[in-house]
Each structure stands twice: as C-alpha cells, then as structure tokens.
Protein backbone atom coordinates (compact mmCIF):
# COMPACT_ATOMS: atom_id res chain seq x y z
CA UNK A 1 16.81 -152.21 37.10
CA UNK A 2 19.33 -149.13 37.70
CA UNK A 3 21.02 -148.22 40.85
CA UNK A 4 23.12 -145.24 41.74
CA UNK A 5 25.01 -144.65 45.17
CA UNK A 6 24.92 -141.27 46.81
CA UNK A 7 26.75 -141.52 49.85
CA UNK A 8 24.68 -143.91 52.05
CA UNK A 9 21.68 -143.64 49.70
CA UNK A 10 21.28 -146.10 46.83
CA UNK A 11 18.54 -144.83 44.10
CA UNK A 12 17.06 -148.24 42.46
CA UNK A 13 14.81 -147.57 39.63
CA UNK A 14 12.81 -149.83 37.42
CA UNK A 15 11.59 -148.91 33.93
CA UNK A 16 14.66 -145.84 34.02
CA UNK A 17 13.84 -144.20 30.51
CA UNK A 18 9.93 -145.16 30.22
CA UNK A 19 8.20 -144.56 33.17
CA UNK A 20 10.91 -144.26 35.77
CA UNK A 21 9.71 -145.47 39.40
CA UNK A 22 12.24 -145.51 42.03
CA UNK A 23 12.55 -146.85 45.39
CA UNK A 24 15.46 -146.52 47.78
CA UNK A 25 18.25 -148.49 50.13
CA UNK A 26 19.42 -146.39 53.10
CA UNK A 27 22.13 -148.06 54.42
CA UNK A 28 23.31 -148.52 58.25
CA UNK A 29 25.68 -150.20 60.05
CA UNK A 30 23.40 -153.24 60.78
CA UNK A 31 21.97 -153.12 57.51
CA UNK A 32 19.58 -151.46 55.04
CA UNK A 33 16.25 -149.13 55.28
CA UNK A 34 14.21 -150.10 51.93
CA UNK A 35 12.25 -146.43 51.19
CA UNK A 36 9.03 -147.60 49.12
CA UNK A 37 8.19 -151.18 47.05
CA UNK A 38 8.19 -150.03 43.97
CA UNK A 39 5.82 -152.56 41.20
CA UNK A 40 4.20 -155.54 41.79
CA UNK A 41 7.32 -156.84 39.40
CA UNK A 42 10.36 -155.60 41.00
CA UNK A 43 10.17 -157.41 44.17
CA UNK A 44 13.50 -159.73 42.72
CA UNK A 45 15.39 -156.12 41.32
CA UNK A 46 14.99 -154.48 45.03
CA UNK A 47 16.35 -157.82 46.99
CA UNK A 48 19.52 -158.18 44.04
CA UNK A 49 20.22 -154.44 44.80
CA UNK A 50 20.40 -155.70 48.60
CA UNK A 51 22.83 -158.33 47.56
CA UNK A 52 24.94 -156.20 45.69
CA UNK A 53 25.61 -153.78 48.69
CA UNK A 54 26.01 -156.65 50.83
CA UNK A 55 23.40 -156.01 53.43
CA UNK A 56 20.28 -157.79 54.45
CA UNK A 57 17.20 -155.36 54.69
CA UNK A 58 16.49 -154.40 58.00
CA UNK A 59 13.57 -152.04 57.49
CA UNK A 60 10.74 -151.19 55.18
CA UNK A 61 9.49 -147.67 55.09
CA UNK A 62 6.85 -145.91 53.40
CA UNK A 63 6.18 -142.65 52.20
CA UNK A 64 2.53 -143.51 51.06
CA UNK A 65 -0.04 -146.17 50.02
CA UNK A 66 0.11 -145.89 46.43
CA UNK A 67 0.22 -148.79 44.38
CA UNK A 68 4.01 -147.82 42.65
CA UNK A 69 4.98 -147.38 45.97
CA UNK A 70 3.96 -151.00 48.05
CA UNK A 71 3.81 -152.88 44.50
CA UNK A 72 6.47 -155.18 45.47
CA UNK A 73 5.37 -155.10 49.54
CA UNK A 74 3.16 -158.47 50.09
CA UNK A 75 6.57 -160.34 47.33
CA UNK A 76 9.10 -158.81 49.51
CA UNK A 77 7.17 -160.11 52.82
CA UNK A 78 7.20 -163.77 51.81
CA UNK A 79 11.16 -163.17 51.47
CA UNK A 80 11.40 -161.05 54.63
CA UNK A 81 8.65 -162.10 56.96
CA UNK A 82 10.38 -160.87 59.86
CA UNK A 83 11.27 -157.58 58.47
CA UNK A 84 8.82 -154.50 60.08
CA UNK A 85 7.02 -152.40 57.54
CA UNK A 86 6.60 -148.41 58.37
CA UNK A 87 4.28 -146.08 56.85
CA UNK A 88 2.25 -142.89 58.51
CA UNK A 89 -0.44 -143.12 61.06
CA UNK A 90 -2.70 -141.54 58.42
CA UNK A 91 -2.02 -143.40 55.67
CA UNK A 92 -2.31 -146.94 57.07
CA UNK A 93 -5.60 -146.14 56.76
CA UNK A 94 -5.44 -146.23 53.14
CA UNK A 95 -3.19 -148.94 52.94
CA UNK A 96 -6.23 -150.64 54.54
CA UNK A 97 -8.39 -148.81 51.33
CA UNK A 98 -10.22 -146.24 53.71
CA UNK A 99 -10.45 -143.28 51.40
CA UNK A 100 -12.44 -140.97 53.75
CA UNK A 101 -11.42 -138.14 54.96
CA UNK A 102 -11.14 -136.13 58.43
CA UNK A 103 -13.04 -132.73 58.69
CA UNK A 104 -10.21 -131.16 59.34
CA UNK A 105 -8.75 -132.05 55.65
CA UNK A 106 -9.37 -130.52 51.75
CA UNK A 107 -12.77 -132.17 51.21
CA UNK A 108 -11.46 -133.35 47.61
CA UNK A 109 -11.26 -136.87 46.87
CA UNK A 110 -8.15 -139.14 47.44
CA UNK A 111 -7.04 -139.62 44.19
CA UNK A 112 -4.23 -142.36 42.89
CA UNK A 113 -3.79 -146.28 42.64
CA UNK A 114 -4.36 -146.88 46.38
CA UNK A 115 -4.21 -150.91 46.76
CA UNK A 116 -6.63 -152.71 46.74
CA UNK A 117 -5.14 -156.69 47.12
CA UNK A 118 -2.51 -155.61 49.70
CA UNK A 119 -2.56 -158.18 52.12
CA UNK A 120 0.78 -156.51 54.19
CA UNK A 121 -0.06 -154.32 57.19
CA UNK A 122 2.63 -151.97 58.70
CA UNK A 123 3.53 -152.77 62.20
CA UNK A 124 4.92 -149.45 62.69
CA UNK A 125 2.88 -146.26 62.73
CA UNK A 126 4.54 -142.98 62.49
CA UNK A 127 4.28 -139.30 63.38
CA UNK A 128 6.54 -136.15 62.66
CA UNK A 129 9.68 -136.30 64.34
CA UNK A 130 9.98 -140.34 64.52
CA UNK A 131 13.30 -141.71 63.69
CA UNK A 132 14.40 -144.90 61.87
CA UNK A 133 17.64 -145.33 62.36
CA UNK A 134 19.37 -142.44 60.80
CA UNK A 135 16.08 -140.99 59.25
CA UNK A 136 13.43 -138.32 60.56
CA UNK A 137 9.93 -138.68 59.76
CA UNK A 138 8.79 -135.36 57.82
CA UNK A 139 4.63 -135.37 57.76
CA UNK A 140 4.36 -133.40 54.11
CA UNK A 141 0.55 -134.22 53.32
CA UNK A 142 -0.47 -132.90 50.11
CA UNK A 143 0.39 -135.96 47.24
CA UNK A 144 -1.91 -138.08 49.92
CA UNK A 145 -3.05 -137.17 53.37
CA UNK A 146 -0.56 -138.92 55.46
CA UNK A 147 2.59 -138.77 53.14
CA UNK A 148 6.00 -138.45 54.65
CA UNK A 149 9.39 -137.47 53.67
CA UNK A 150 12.35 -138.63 55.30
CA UNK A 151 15.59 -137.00 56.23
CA UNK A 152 19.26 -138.57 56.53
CA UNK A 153 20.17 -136.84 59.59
CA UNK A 154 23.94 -137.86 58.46
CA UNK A 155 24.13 -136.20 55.52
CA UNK A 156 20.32 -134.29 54.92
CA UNK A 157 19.54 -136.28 51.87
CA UNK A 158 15.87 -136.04 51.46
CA UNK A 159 13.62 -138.76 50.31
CA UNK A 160 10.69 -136.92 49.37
CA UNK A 161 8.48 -139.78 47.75
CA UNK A 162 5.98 -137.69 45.76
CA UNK A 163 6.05 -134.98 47.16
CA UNK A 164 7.63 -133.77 44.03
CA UNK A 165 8.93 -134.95 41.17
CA UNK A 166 12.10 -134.16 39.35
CA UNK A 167 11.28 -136.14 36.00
CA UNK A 168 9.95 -134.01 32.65
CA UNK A 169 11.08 -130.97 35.45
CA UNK A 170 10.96 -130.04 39.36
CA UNK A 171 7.66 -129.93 40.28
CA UNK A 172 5.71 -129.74 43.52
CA UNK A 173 2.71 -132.45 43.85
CA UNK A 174 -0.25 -131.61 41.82
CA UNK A 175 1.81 -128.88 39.08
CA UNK A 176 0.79 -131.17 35.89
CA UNK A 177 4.54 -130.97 33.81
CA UNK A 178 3.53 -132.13 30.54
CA UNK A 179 6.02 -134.56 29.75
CA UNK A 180 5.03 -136.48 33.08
CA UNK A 181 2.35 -135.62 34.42
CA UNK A 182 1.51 -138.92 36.44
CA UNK A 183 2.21 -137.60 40.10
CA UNK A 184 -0.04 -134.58 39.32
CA UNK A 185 -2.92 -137.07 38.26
CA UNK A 186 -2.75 -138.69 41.40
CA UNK A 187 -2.37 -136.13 44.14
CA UNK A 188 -5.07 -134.93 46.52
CA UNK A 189 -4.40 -131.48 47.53
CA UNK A 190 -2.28 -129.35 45.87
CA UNK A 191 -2.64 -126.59 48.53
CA UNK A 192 -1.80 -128.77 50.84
CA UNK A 193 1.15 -129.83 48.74
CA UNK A 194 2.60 -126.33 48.65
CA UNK A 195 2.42 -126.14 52.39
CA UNK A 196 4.54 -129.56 52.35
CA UNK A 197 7.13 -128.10 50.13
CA UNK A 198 7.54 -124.78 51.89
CA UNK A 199 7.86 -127.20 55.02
CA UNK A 200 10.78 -129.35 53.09
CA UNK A 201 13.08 -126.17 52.08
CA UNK A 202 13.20 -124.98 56.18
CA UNK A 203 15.46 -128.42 56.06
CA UNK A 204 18.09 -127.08 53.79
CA UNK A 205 18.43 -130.85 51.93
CA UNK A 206 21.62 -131.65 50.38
CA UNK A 207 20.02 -134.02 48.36
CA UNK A 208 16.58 -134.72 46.85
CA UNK A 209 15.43 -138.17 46.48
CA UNK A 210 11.94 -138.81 44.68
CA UNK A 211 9.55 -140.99 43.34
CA UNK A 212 9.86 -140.02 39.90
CA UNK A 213 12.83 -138.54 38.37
CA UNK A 214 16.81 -138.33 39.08
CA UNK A 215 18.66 -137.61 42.10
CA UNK A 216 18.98 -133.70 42.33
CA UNK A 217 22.43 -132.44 44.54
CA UNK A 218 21.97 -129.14 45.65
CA UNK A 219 17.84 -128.95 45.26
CA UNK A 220 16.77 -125.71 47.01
CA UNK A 221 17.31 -123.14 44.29
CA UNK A 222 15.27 -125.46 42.08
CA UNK A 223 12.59 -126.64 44.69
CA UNK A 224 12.17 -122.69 45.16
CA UNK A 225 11.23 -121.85 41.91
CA UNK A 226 8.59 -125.13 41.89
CA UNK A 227 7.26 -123.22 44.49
CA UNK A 228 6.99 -120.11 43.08
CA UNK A 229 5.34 -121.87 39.76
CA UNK A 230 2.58 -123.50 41.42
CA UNK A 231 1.78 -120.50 43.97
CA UNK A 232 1.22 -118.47 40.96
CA UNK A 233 -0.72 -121.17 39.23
CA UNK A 234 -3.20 -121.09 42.51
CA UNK A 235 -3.35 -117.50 43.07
C-alpha cells in the first residue's frame, strides 16, 4: 500500500507499479470520506491509511459498481457497520447485478467486473448536484451508466473514478492506451464517455484524482488533448 497527501485528499493505492488501483480518503473536520473499496484484499491497507491520518471513516462513496472499486466494501462493513455507503441512483442497480439497460441509453452491453457476491447495499442514492460533505456529485456516465465524479468544493480536486485514466497516459474511458488498457476493456459507452469528459473540463479541476494512474495537478491542458484523441478516433 502507497499513500500520498494532496491537500485534504489522500491517494491510497495497492499494487502501485503492477496494476495500480487506487481508492481515496477525503478528509473533514469530523472525519474521513473513503472514495471507492478498492480489492477484495485491501480492506486492512484502506482502514491503516485511516489510522495514520488519525480519523475514523465517516463515509463511503462510490463512483461505480465495479469489482476494483467495492472489492474491499462487504470487509470494510464488518469493521464499520454503522458507516453509510453512497453510490448513484443508476448504478445501485448494478451493484444489485442488474445489467439492463434504459431505452434512453447506448444499447451496448455493460461491460466490466460488476459484483456478483456483494452482499453491501448503499443506503444513500445519489443524483447530480448532491453533496457529501465538502464533495459535489458529478453524473459522468460513459465508463458505466450511473458513474459519478466528485468535486472538492474546497479546493476543486476531482475524483474522477474511471472516467479516465492517467496510467500508460491520459485517457478518456474507452481510448484503449496500450500499456494499460484495462479501463478501456471495461467501459460501456465511449460516446457517452466523451460527453462525461467535456462535462468534467466546464469544472476547471485543480486536481485529477483517478482510478488508475497518478495524481495529475493542473489536468485540463492534458484532459483536453484526451479529448481531442478519442473524438478523432470516433469521427
């Protein structure tokens, strides 16, 4: 397990120079916002990270249902039963394994580890514009059908989940970058992915905080030309 501050935002990533998954610790006055669970294995790695900042977790938010991302959810429950768990309106229903889809959406299928011996449920459903404590739920569909990014109103730090990726390169969800091209694999929609991203730069984000991949200061040049890439890739 690594962890690196950024302001109140603590990066904690398992696996660092293999197959890097992160998940992060928000912190607040009262205590910390866990973003995403990670493996099945680093349920002990995200509660030491806790310790070390010297806060108990308040909150656990999710950006979406896929397995590297609640991994560590139904371990971390029988440590924090009374802790509430967050995650989209839409994708609660494939936290619960529903995998179909609303006429409205890309008729492609949901792709991606989506769990399938989750026994957690969130208690907390959310829509654009909720906040937990200092964040603001961001709908950005496109990696899965009900993923969300969160902004630190505080200090605009972005936690984008997978929404893109900064490891092996920047990319939007869906642009396969050949040194990892995991996220790609498993997103639904890439259209619906660039529409998410163009969404995410009208935030000006100080800071980008993925899945997959470093911390990025600064991001927009970079999530611009991501952009660009994968528009001409589609045209």
């Amino acid at each position: 397990m690594r962890m690196i501050k950024n302001g109140y935002l603590y990066q904690v990533t398992f696996m660092a120079s293999v197959f890097p998954v992160n998940c992060y610790l928000v912190e607040e006055e009262d205590g910390l916002t866990l973003i995403d669970a990670a493996l099945g294995f680093c349920a002990k790695g995200i509660l030491k990270a806790a310790k070390t900042i010297g806060k108990p977790i308040t909150k656990i938010v999710l950006t979406h249902a896929h397995e590297d991302h609640v991994g560590a959810l139904d371990s971390l429950k029988e440590w924090l039963p009374e802790v509430p768990v967050y995650i989209s309106n839409r994708d609660h229903r494939l936290m619960n394994g529903d995998r179909s889809l609303d006429s409205q959406e890309v008729q492609t299928p949901i792709k991606g580890g989506v769990p399938k011996k989750l026994k957690t449920r969130a208690n907390i459903l959310l829509k654009e514009g909720d906040l937990i404590g200092s964040l603001t739920a961001i709908e950005t569909p496109g990696h899965t059908p009900g993923s969300m990014s969160f902004l630190d109103l505080r200090t605009r730090a972005l936690i984008a989940g997978d929404a893109l990726q900064t490891r092996g390169g920047m990319a939007v969800a869906g642009d396969i970058i050949p040194w990892f091209p995991f996220p790609a694999f498993g997103t639904w929609s890439k259209e619906t992915a660039l529409t998410s991203a163009r969404k995410l730069i009208g935030y000006q984000p100080a800071v980008l905080a993925v899945g997959h991949g470093e911390m990025l200061m600064n991001p927009v040049n970079e999530m611009e030309q991501a952009i660009r890439h994968l528009e001409r890739k589609l045209r």
